[in-house]
Protein backbone atom coordinates (compact mmCIF):
# COMPACT_ATOMS: atom_id res chain seq x y z
CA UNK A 1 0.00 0.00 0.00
CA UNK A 2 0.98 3.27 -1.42
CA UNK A 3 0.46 6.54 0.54
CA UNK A 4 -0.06 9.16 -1.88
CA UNK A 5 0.91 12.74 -2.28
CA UNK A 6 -1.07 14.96 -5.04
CA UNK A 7 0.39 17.96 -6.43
CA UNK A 8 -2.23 20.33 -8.08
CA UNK A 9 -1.52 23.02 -9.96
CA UNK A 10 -3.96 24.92 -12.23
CA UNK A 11 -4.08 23.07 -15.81
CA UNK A 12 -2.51 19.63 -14.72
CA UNK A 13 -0.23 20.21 -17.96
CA UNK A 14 2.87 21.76 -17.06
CA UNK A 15 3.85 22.08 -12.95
CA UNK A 16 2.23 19.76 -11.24
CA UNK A 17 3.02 17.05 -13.94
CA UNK A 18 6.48 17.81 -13.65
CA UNK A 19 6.19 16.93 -9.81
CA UNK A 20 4.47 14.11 -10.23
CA UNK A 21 7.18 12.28 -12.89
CA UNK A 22 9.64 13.61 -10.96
CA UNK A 23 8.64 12.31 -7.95
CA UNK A 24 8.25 9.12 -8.74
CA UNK A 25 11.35 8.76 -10.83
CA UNK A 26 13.16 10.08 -7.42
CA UNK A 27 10.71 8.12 -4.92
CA UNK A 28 12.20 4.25 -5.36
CA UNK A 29 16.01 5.55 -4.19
CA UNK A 30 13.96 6.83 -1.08
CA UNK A 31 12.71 3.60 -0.23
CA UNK A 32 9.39 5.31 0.60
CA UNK A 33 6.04 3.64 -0.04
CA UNK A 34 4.59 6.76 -1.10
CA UNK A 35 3.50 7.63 -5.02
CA UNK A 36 2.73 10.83 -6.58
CA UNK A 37 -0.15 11.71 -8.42
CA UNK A 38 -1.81 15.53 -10.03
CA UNK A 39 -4.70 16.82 -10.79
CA UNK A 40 -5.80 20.48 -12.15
CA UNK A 41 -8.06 22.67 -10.35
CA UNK A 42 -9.39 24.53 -13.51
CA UNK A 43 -7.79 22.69 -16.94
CA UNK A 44 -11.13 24.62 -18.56
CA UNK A 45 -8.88 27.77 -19.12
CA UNK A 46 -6.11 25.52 -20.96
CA UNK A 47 -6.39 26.29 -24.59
CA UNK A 48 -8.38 23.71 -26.43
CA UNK A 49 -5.43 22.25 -28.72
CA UNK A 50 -3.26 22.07 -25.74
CA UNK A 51 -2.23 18.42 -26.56
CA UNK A 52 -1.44 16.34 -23.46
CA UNK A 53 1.20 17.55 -21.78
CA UNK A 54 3.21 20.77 -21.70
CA UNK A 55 6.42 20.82 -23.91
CA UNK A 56 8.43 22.41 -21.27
CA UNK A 57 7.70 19.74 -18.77
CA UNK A 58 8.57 17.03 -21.54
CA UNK A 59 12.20 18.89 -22.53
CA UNK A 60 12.30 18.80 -18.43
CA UNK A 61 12.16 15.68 -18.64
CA UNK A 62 13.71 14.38 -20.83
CA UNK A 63 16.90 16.43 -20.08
CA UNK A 64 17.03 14.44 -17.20
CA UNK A 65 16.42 11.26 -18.24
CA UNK A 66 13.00 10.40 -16.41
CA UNK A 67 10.81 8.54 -18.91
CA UNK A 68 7.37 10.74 -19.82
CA UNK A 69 5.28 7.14 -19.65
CA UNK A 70 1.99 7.02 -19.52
CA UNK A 71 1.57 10.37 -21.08
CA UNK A 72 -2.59 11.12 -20.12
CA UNK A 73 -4.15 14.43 -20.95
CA UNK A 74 -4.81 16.79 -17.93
CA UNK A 75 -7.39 15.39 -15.16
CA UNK A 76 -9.61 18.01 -13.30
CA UNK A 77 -8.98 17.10 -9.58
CA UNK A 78 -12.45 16.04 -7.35
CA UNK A 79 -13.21 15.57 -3.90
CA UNK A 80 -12.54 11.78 -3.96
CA UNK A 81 -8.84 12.50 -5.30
CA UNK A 82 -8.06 15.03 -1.94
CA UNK A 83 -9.85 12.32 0.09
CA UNK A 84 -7.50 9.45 -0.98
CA UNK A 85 -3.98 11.95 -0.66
CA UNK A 86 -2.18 11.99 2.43
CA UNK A 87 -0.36 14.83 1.36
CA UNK A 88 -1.67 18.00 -0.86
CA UNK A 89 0.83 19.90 -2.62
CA UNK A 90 -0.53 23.14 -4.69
CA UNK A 91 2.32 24.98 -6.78
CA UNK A 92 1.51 28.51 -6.13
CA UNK A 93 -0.09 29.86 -3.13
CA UNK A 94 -1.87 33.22 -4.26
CA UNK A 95 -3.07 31.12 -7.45
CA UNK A 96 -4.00 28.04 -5.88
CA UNK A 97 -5.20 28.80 -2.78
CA UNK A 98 -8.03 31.13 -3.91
CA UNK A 99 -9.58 28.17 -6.59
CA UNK A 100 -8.95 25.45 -3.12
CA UNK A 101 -11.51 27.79 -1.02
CA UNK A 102 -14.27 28.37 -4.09
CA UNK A 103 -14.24 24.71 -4.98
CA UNK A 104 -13.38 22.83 -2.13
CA UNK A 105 -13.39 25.06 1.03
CA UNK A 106 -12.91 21.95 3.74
CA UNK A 107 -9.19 21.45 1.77
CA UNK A 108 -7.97 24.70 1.44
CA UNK A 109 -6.44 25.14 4.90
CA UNK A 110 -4.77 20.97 4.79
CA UNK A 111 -2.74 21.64 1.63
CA UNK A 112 0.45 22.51 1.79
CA UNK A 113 1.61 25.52 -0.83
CA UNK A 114 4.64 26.32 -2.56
CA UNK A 115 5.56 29.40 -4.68
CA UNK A 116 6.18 27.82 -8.30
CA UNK A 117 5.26 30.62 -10.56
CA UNK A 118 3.13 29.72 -14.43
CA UNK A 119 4.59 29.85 -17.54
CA UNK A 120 3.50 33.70 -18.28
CA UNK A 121 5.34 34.69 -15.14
CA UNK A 122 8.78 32.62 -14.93
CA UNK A 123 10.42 31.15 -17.81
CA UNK A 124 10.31 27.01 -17.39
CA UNK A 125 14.43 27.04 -17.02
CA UNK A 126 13.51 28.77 -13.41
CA UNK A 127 10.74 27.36 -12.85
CA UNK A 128 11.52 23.98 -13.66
CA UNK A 129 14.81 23.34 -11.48
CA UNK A 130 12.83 24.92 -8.61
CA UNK A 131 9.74 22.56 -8.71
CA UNK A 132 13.42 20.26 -8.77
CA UNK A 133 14.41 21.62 -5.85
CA UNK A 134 11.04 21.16 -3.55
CA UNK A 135 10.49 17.71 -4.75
CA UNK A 136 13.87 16.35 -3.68
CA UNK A 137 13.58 18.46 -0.34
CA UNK A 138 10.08 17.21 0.09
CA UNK A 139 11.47 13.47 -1.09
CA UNK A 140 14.24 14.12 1.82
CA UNK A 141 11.50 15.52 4.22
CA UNK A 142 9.44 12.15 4.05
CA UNK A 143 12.33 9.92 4.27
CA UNK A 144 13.07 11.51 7.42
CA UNK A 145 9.91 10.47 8.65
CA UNK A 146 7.91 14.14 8.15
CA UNK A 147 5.01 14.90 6.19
């Protein structure tokens, strides 16, 4: 049995993917039972011919050498997804945090936030390397037996 941790972002395309391969490509060296998953808290304002996946989280990727498999297309995330997480993980506060309290106000206060800014505000060769960053030091965090 898995515990999971689900990071949300706001298009499940780009961020929160990211987290999610990365995670789990980083996870097994851990030895933690824990698996990553993501979900998008409005992929309705992605543009229609979007494709799958972002680009930028594929090049990400693949520049270091963590297999894109199964590539899905974005997933909306619902109350039955927060239920089954043990840990929450939104990628930008003051973006995030706002669409937690209209659509589900009993989660907004039991995720935990970082400050991983969208593709119109930081270019992905910042953005990327930080998402990096908290995903090794969360990785680290859980291994030390924190949450």
């Amino acid at each position: 049995m898995h515990n999971q941790v689900l990071f949300l972002c706001t298009g499940n395309y780009y961020r929160s993917r990211f987290a999610e391969y990365l995670f789990n490509h980083h996870a097994p060296a851990y030895r933690l039972p824990w698996r990553a998953d993501s979900r998008g808290l409005a992929i309705e304002l992605l543009e229609r011919d979007a494709g799958p996946i972002s680009p930028h989280t594929l090049r990400g990727l693949a520049l270091r050498r963590i297999p894109a498999e199964p590539v899905r297309p974005p997933i909306s995330v619902t109350e039955p997804d927060l239920q089954r997480a043990r840990l929450i993980v939104a990628l930008k506060r003051n973006e995030h945090q706002p669409m937690l309290q209209q659509k589900f106000p009993d989660w907004a206060e039991r995720v935990e936030y970082w400050q991983v800014d969208d593709i119109g505000d930081t270019h992905p060769d910042h953005a990327l390397p930080q998402i990096e960053t908290a995903v090794l030091a969360l990785l680290q965090r859980l291994a030390g037996g924190g949450r």
